[in-house]
Protein backbone atom coordinates (compact mmCIF):
# COMPACT_ATOMS: atom_id res chain seq x y z
CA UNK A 1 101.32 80.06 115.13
CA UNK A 2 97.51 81.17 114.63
CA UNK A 3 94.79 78.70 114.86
CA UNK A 4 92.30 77.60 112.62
CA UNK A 5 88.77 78.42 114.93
CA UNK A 6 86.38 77.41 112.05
CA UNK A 7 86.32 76.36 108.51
CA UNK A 8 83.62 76.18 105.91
CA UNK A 9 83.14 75.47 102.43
CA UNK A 10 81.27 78.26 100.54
CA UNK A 11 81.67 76.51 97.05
CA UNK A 12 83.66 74.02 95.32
CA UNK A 13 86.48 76.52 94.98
CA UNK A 14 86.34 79.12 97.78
CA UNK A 15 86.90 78.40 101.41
CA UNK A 16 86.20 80.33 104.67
CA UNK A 17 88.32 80.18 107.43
CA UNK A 18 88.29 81.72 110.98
CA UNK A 19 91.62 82.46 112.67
CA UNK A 20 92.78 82.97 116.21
CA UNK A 21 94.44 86.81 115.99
CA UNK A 22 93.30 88.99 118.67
CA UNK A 23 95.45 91.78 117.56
CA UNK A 24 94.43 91.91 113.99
CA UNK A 25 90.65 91.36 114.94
CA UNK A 26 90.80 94.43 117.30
CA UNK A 27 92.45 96.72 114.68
CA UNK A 28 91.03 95.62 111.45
CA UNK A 29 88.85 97.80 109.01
CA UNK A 30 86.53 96.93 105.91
CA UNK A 31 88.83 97.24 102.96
CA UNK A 32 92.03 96.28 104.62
CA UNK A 33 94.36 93.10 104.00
CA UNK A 34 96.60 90.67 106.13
CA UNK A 35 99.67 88.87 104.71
CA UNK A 36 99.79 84.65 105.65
CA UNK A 37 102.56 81.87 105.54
CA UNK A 38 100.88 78.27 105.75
CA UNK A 39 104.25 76.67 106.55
CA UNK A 40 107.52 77.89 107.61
CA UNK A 41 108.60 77.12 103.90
CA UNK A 42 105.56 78.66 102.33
CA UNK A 43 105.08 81.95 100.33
CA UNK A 44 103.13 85.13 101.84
CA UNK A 45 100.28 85.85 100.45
CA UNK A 46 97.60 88.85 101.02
CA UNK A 47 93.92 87.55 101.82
CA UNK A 48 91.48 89.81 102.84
CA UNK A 49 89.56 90.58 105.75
CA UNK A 50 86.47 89.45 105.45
CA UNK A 51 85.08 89.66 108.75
CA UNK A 52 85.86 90.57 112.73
CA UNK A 53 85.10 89.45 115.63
CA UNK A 54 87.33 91.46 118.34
CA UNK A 55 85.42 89.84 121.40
CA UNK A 56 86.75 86.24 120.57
CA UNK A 57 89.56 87.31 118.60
CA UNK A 58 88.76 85.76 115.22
CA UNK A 59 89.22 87.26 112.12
CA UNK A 60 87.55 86.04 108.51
CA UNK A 61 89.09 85.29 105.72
CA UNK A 62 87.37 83.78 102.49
CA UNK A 63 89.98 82.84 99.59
CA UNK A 64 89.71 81.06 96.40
CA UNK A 65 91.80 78.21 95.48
CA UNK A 66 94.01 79.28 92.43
CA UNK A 67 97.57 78.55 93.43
CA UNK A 68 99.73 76.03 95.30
CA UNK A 69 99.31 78.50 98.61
CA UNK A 70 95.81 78.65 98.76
CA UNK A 71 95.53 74.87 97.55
CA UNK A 72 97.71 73.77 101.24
CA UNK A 73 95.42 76.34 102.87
CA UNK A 74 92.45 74.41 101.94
CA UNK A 75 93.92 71.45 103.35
CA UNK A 76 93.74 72.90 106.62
CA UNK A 77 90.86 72.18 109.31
CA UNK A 78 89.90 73.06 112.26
CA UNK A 79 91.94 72.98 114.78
CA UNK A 80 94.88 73.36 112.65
CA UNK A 81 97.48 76.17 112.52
CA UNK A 82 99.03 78.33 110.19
CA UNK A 83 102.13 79.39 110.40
CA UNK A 84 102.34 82.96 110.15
CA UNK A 85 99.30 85.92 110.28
CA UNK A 86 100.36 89.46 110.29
CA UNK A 87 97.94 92.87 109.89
CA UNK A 88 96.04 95.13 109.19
CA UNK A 89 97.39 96.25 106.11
CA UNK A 90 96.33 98.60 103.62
CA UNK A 91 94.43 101.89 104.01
CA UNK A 92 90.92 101.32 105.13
CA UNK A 93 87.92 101.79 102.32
CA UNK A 94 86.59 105.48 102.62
CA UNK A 95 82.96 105.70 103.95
CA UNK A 96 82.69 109.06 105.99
CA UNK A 97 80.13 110.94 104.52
CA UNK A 98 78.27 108.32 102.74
CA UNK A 99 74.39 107.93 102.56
CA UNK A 100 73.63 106.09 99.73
CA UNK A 101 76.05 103.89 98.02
CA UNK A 102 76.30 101.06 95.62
CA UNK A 103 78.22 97.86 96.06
CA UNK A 104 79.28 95.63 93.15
CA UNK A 105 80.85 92.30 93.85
CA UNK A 106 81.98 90.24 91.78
CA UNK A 107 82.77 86.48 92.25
CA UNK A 108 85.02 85.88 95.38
CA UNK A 109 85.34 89.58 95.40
CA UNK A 110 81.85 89.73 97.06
CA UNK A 111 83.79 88.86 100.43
CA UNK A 112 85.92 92.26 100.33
CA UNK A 113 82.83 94.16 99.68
CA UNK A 114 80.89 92.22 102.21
CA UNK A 115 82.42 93.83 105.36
CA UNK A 116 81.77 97.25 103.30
CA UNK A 117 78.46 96.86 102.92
CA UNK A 118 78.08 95.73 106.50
CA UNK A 119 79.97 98.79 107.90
CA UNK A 120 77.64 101.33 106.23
CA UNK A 121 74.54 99.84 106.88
CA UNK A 122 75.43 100.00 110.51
CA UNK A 123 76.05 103.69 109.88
CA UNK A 124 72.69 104.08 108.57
CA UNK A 125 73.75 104.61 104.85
CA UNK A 126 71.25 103.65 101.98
CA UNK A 127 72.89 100.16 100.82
CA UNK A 128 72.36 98.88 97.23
CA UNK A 129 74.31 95.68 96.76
CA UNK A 130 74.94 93.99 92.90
CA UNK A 131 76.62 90.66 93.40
CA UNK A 132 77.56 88.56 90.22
CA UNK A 133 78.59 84.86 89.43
CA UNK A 134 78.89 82.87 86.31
CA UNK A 135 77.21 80.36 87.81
CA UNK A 136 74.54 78.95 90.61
CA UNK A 137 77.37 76.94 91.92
CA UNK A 138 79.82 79.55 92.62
CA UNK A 139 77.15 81.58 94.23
CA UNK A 140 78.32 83.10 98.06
CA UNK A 141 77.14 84.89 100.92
CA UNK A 142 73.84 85.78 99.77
CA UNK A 143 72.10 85.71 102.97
CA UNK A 144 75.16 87.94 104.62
CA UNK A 145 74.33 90.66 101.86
CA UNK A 146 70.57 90.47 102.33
CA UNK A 147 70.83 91.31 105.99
CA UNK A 148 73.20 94.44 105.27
CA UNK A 149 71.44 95.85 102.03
CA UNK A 150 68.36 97.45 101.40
CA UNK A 151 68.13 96.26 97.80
CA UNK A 152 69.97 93.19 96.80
CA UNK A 153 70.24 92.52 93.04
CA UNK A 154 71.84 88.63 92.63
CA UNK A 155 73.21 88.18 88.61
CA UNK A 156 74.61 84.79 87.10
CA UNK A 157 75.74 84.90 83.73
CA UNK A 158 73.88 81.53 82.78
CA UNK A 159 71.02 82.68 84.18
CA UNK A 160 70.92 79.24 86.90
CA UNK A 161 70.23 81.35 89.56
CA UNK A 162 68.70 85.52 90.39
CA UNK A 163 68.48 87.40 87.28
CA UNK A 164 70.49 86.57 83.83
CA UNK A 165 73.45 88.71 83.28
CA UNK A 166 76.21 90.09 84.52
CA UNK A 167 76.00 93.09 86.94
CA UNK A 168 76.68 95.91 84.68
CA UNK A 169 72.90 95.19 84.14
CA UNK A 170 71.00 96.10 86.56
CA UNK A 171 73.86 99.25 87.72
CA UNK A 172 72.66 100.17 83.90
CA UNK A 173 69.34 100.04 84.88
CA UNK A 174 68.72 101.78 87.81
CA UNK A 175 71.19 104.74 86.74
CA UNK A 176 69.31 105.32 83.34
CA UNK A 177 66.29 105.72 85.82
CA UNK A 178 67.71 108.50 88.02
CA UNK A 179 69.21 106.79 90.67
CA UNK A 180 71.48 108.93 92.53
CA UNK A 181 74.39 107.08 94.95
CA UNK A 182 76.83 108.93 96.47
CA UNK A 183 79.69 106.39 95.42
CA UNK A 184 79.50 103.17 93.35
CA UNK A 185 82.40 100.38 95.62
CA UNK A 186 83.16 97.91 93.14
CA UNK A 187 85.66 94.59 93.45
CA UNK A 188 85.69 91.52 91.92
CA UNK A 189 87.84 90.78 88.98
CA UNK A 190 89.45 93.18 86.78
CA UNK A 191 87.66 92.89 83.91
CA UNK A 192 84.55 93.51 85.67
CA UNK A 193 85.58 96.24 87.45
CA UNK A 194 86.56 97.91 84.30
CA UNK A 195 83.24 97.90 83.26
CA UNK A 196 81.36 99.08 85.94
CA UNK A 197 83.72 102.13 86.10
CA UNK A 198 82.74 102.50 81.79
CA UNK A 199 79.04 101.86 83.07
CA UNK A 200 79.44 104.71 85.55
CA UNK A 201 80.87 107.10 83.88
CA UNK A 202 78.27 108.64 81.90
CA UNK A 203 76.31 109.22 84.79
CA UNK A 204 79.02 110.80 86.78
CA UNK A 205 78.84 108.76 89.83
CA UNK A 206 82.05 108.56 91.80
CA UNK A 207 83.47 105.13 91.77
CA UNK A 208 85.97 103.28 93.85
CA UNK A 209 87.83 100.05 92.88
CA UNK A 210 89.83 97.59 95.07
CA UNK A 211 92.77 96.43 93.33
CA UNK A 212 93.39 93.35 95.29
CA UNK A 213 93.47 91.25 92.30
CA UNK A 214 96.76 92.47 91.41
CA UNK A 215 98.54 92.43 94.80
CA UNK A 216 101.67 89.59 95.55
CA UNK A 217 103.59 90.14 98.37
CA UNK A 218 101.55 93.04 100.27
CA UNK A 219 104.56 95.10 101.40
CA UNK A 220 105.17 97.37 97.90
CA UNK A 221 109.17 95.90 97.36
CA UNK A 222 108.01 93.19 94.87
CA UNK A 223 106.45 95.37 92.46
CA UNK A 224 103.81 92.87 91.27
CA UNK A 225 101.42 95.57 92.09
CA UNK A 226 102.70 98.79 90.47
CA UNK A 227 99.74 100.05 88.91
CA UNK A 228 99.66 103.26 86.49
CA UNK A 229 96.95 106.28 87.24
CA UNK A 230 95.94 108.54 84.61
CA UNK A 231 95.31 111.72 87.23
CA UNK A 232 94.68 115.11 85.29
CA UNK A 233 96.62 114.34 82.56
CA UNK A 234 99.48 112.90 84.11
CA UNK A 235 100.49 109.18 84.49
CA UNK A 236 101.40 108.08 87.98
CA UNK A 237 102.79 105.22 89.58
CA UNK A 238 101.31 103.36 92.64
CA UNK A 239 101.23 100.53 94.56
CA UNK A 240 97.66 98.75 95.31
CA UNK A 241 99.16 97.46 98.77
CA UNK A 242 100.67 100.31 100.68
CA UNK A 243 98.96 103.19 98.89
CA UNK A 244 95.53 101.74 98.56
CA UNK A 245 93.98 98.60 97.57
CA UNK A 246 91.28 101.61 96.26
CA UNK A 247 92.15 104.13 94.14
CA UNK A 248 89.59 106.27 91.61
CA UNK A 249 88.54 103.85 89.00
CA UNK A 250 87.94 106.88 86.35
CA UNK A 251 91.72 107.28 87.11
CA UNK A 252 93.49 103.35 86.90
CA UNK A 253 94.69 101.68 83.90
CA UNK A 254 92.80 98.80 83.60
CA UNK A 255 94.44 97.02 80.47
CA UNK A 256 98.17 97.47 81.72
CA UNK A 257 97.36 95.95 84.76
CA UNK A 258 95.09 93.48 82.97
CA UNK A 259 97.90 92.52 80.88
CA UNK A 260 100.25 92.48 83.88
CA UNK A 261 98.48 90.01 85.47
CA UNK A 262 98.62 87.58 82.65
CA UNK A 263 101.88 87.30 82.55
CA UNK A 264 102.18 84.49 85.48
CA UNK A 265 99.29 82.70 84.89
CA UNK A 266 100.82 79.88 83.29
CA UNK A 267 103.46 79.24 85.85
CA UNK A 268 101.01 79.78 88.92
CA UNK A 269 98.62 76.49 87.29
CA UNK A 270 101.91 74.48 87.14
CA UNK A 271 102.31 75.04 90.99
CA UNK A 272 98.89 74.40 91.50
CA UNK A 273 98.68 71.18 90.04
CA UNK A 274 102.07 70.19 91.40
CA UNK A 275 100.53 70.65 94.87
CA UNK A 276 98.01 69.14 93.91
CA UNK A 277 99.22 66.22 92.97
CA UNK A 278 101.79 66.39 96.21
CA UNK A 279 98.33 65.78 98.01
CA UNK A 280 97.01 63.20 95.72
CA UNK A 281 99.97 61.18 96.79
CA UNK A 282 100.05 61.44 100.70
CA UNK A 283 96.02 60.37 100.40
CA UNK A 284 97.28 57.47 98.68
């Protein structure tokens, strides 16, 4: 069992918890996952790691309420404990070597690129950070970003908050005046990703994407996260959770796994609303 250290509310629909694994905190790198149960009946789920702390053993994890899963999860408070926590998993996000990158977040994706941002600005890198939300309301961990980055661009796409647009905007921008990054580090949803890789590419910039959005079970057997490279030529198979979550973005089919992760969506609101409603009831 893993305790629940700290909780906070970051919007109406994301939560931040801190939880009790000394293990995971001391082996944990930016980029890399762990895999939770909130009951002995529940499902596993990946979450991020959005955040170490190896002296008191807590590791961060920020997750948006979508499902039945993450809908118990927010039910949790401090205090509380979950049933199982198990990591790091994944292959750690690439940063040797880097002196002048650009991170786009987008959404709840901003707390995966978070810790990246964080780790090279305590290299000494050059950090430009895009973060994007559709809204002032959904906005998170602005302050963490302006601490880590030396220029900090903040997009809505109503325009209730930073600049109006999304953040293919400003990366537009600053490229078309001869900006040079080493690497463009994009997550957030896929759609958005997709375009910041077809924003890139004129300009040659290397670009990474995490393909977190796609993962399920976070051990490869499941298959939910086969995704399809197109490398010289060639398609190949891979699996976001063992072989990355990154991968090349000039190199990932976007629209299969676009469509792939459609295909559930229906079935995954019925469980949420089912739980909630299970909670609706024991309040009553």
């Amino acid at each position: 069992m893993y305790k629940i250290l700290e909780k906070k509310v970051l919007n109406p629909t994301v939560v931040q918890l801190q939880i009790e694994a000394p293990l995971v905190a001391n082996k944990a790198r930016p980029g890399q996952f762990i895999i939770l149960r909130v009951d002995e009946d529940g499902e596993r789920i990946p979450l991020t790691v959005a955040g170490v702390n190896p002296e008191t053993g807590a590791v961060k994890i920020i997750f948006q309420i979508v499902g039945s899963t993450t809908e118990k999860l927010s039910h949790k408070n401090e205090g509380d404990y979950i049933q199982d926590f198990v990591g790091p998993l994944g292959v750690a996000t690439h940063l040797d070597g880097l002196k002048k990158v650009c991170i786009v977040g987008g959404g709840v994706g901003c707390a995966i690129a978070m810790p990246i941002a964080e780790a090279l600005h305590e290299m000494g890198a050059e950090v430009t950070s895009i973060i994007g939300f559709r809204n002032k309301d959904l906005l998170i961990l602005e302050d963490e970003f302006k601490a880590c980055s030396d220029t900090l661009r903040v997009m809505t796409d109503d325009g209730s908050y930073g600049e109006h647009g999304n953040v293919t905007v400003p990366l537009k921008e600053m490229l078309e005046k001869g900006e040079k990054f080493d690497m463009i580090i994009t997550i957030g949803p896929l759609i958005m990703m997709k375009f910041v890789v077809a924003t890139a590419k004129p300009f040659g910039v290397p670009c990474t994407v995490s393909m977190n959005p796609i993962m399920i079970d976070g051990t490869g057997m499941c298959g939910g996260c086969r995704l399809t490279l197109n490398v010289d030529g060639k398609k190949v198979t891979k699996f976001a959770c063992v072989d990355g979550p990154d991968f090349n973005g000039y190199e990932v089919d976007f629209d299969e796994a676009m469509s792939r992760g459609r295909m559930y969506f229906g079935y995954e609101r019925h469980k949420h609303e089912e739980t909630c409603n299970l909670f609706k009831k024991e309040v009553q």
